[in-house]
C-alpha atoms as a PDB file:
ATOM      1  CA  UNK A   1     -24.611 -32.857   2.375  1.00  0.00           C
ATOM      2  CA  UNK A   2     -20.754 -32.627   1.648  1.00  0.00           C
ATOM      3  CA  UNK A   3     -17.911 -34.736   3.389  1.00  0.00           C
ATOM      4  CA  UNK A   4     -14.504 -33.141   4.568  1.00  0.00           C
ATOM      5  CA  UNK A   5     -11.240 -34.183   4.439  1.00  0.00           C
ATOM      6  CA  UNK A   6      -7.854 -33.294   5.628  1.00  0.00           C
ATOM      7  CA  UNK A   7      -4.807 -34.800   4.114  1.00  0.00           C
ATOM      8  CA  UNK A   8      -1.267 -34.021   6.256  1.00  0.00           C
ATOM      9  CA  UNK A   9       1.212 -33.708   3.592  1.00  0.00           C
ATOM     10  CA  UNK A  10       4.708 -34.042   3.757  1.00  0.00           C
ATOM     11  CA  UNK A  11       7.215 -32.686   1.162  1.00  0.00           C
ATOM     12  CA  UNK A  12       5.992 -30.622  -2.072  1.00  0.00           C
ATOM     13  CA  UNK A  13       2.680 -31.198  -3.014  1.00  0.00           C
ATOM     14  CA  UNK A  14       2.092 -31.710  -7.209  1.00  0.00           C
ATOM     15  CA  UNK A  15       0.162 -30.261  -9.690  1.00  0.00           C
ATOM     16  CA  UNK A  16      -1.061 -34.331 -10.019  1.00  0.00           C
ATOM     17  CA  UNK A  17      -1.951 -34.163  -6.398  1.00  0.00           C
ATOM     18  CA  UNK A  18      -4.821 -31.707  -7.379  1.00  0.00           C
ATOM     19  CA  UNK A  19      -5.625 -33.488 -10.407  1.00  0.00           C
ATOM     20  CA  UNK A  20      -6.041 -36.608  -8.413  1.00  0.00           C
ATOM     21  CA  UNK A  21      -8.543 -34.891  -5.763  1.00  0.00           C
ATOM     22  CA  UNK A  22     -10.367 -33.182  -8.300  1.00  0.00           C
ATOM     23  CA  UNK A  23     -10.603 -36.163 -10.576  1.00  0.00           C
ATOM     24  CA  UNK A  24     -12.421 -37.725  -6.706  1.00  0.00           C
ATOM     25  CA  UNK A  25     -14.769 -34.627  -6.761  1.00  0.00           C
ATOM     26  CA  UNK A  26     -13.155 -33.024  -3.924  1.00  0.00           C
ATOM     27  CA  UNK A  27     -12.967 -28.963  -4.483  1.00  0.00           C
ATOM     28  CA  UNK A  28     -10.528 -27.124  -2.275  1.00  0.00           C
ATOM     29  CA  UNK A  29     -11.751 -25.610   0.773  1.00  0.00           C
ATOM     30  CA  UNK A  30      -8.870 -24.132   1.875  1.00  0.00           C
ATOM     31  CA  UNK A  31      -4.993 -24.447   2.309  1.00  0.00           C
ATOM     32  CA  UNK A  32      -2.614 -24.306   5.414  1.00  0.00           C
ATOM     33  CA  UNK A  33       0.605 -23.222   5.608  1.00  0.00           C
ATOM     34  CA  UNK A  34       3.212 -24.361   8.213  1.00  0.00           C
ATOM     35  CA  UNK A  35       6.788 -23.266   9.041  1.00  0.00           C
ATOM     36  CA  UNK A  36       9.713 -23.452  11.341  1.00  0.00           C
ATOM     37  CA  UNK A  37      10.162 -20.663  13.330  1.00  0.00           C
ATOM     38  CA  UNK A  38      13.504 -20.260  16.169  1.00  0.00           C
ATOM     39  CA  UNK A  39      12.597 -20.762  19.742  1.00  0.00           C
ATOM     40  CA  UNK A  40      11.495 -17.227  21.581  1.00  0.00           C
ATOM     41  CA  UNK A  41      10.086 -15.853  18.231  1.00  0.00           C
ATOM     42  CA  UNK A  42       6.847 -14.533  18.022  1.00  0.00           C
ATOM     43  CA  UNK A  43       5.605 -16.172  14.873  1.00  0.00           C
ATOM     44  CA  UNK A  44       3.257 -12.647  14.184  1.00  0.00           C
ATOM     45  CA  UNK A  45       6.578 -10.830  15.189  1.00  0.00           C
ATOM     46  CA  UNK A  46       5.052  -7.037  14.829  1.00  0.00           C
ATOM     47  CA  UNK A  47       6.700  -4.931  12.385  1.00  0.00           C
ATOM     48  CA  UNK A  48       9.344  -2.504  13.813  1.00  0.00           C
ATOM     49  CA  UNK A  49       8.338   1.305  12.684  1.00  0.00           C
ATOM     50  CA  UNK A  50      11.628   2.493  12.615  1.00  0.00           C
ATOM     51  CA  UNK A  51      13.005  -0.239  10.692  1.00  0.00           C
ATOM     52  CA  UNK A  52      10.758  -0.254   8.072  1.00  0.00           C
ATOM     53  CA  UNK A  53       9.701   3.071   7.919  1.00  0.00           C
ATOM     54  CA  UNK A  54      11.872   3.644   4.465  1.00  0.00           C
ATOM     55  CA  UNK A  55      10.365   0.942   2.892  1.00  0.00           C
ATOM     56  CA  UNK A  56       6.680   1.766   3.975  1.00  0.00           C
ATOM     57  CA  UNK A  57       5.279   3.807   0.884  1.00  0.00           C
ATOM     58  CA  UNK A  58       4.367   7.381   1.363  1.00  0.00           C
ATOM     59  CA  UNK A  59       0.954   7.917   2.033  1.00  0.00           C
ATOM     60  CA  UNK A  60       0.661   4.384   4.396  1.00  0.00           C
ATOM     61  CA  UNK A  61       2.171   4.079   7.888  1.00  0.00           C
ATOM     62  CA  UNK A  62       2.397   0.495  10.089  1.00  0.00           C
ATOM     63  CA  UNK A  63      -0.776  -0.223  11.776  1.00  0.00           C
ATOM     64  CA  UNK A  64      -1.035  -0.058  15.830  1.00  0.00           C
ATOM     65  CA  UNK A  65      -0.662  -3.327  15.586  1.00  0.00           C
ATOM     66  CA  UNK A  66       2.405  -3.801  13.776  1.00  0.00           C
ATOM     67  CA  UNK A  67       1.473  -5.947  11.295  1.00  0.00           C
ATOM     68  CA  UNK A  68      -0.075  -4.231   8.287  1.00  0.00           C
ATOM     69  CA  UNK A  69      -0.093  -1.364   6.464  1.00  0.00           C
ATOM     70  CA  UNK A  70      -3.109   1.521   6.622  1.00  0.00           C
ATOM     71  CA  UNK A  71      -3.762   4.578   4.798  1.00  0.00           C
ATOM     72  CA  UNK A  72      -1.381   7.904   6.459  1.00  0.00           C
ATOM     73  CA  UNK A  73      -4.134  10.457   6.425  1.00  0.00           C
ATOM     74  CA  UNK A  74      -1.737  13.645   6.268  1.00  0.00           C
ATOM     75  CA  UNK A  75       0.627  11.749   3.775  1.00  0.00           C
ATOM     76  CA  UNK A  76      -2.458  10.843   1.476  1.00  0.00           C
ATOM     77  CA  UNK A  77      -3.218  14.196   1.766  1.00  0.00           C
ATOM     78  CA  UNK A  78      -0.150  15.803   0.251  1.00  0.00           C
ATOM     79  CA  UNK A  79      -0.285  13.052  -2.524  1.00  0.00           C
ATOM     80  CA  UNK A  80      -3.705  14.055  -3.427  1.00  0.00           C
ATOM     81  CA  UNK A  81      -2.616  18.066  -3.640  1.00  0.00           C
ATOM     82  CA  UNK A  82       0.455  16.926  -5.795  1.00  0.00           C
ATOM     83  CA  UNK A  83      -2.210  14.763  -8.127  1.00  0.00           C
ATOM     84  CA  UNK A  84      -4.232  18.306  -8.470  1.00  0.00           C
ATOM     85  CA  UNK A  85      -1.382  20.111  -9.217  1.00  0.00           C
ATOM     86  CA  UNK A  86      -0.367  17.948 -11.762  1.00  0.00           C
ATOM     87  CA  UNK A  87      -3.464  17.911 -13.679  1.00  0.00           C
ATOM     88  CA  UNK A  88      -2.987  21.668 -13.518  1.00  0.00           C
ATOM     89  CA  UNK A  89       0.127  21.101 -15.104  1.00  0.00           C
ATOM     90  CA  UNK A  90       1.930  23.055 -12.539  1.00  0.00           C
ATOM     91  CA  UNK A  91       5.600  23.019 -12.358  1.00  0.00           C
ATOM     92  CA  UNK A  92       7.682  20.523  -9.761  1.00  0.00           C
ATOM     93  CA  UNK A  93       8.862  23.689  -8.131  1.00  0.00           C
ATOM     94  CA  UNK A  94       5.913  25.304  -7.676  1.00  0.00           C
ATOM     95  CA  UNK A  95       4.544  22.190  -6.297  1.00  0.00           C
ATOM     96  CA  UNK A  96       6.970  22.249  -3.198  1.00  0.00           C
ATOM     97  CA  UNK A  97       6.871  25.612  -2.960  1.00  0.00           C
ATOM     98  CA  UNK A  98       2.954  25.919  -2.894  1.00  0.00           C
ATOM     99  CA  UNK A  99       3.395  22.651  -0.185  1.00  0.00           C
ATOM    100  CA  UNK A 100       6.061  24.389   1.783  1.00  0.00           C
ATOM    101  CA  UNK A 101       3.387  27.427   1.993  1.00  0.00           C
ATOM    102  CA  UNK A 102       0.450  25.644   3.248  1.00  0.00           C
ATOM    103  CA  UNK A 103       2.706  23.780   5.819  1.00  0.00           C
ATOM    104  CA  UNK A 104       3.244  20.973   4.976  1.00  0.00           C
ATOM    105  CA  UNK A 105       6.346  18.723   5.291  1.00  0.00           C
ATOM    106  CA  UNK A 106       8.035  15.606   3.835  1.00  0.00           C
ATOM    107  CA  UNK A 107       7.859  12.885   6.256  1.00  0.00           C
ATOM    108  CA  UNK A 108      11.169  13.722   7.341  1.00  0.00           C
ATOM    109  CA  UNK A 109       9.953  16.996   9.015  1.00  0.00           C
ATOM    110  CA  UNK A 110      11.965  19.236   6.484  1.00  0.00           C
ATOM    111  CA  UNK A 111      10.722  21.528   3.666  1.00  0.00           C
ATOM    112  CA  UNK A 112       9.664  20.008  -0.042  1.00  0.00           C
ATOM    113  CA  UNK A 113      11.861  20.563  -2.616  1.00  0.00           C
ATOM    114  CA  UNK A 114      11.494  19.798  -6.433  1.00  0.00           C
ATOM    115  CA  UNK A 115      13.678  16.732  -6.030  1.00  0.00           C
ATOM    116  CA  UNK A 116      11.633  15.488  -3.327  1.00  0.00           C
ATOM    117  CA  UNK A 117       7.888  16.511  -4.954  1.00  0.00           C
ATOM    118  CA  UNK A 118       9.920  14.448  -8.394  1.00  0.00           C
ATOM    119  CA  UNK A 119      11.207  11.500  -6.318  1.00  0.00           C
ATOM    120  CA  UNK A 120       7.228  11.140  -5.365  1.00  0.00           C
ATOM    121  CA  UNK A 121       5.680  10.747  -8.569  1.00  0.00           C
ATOM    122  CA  UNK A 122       6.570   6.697  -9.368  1.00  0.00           C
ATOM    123  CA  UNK A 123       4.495   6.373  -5.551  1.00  0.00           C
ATOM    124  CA  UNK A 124       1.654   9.146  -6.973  1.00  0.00           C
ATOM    125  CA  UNK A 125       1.363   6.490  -9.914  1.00  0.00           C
ATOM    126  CA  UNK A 126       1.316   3.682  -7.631  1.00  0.00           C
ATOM    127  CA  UNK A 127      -1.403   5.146  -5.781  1.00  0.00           C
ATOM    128  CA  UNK A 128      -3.039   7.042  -8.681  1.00  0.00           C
ATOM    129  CA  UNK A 129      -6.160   4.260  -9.043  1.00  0.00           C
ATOM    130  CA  UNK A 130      -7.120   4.329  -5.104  1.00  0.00           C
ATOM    131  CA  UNK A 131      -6.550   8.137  -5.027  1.00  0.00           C
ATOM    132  CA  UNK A 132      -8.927   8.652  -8.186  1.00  0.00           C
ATOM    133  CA  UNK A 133     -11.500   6.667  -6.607  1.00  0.00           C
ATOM    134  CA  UNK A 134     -11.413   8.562  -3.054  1.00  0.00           C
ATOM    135  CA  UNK A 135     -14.247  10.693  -2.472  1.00  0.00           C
ATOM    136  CA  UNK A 136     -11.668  13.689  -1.093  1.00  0.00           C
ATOM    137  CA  UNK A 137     -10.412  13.656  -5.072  1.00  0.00           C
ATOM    138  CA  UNK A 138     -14.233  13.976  -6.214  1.00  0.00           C
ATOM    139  CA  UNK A 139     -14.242  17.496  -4.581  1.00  0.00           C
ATOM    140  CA  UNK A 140     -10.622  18.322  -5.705  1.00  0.00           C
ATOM    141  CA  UNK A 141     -11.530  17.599  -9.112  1.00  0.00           C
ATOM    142  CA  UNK A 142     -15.353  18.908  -8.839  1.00  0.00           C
ATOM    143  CA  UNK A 143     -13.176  22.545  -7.840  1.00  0.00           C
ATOM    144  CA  UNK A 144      -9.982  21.975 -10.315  1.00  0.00           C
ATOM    145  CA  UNK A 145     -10.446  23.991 -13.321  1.00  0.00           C
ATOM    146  CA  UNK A 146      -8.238  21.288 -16.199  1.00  0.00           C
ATOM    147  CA  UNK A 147      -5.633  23.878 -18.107  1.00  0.00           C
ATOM    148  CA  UNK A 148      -7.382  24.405 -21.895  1.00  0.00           C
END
């Protein structure tokens, strides 16, 4: 059998505070979090696509509903071609070129260029691990032939 209990705390809680609970054999169950918010705001207040979309990472895109982040299928795409092209050890240039011929666009609309293929490799780092792990990159990499 276990007993609960909920303490209402007001100001900062201490380090001493958890000592003392523990020390009682309580183990935390979970923790909430309250705030001020201004009258007439939403306190989920969705995420505004157009101001945010330069800080959203290439290859995600806001959710429908506004407040998370999800995978940007055609952006993910275009990551994973730049990670194969890469391990071919293919030149920035012919990266955006090659891009530019199969159609493909920088989230602006407008063509790649080696600045813009360069400017993308801190994200393809970033994104590397998930990338590697995604079964699309098993059949890049199962039809990449490595440079000797």
């Amino acid at each position: 059998m276990t007993q609960r209990s909920r303490d209402l705390v007001s100001g900062q809680i201490t380090l001493d505070y958890f000592m003392r609970k523990a020390a009682e054999g309580w183990s935390l169950a979970a923790l909430e979090w309250v705030r001020e918010i201004e009258p007439g705001v939403h306190p989920l207040e969705p995420l505004q696509e157009s101001t945010v979309k330069a800080d959203v990472p290439y290859g995600l895109q806001v959710a429908e509903n506004g407040l998370e982040l999800v995978s940007n299928p055609l952006e993910s795409t275009v990551l994973l071609l730049i990670l194969e092209k890469v391990v071919k050890e293919k030149r920035i240039g012919e990266i955006a070129s090659e891009l530019n011929r199969n159609g493909h666009r920088t989230r602006e609309g407008t063509l790649w260029t080696a600045p813009a293929v360069f400017n993308l490799l801190p994200r393809l780092i970033e994104a590397g691990p998930e990338l590697l792990k995604s079964p699309a990159w098993q059949e890049l990499r199962g039809r990449t032939r490595l440079p000797n």
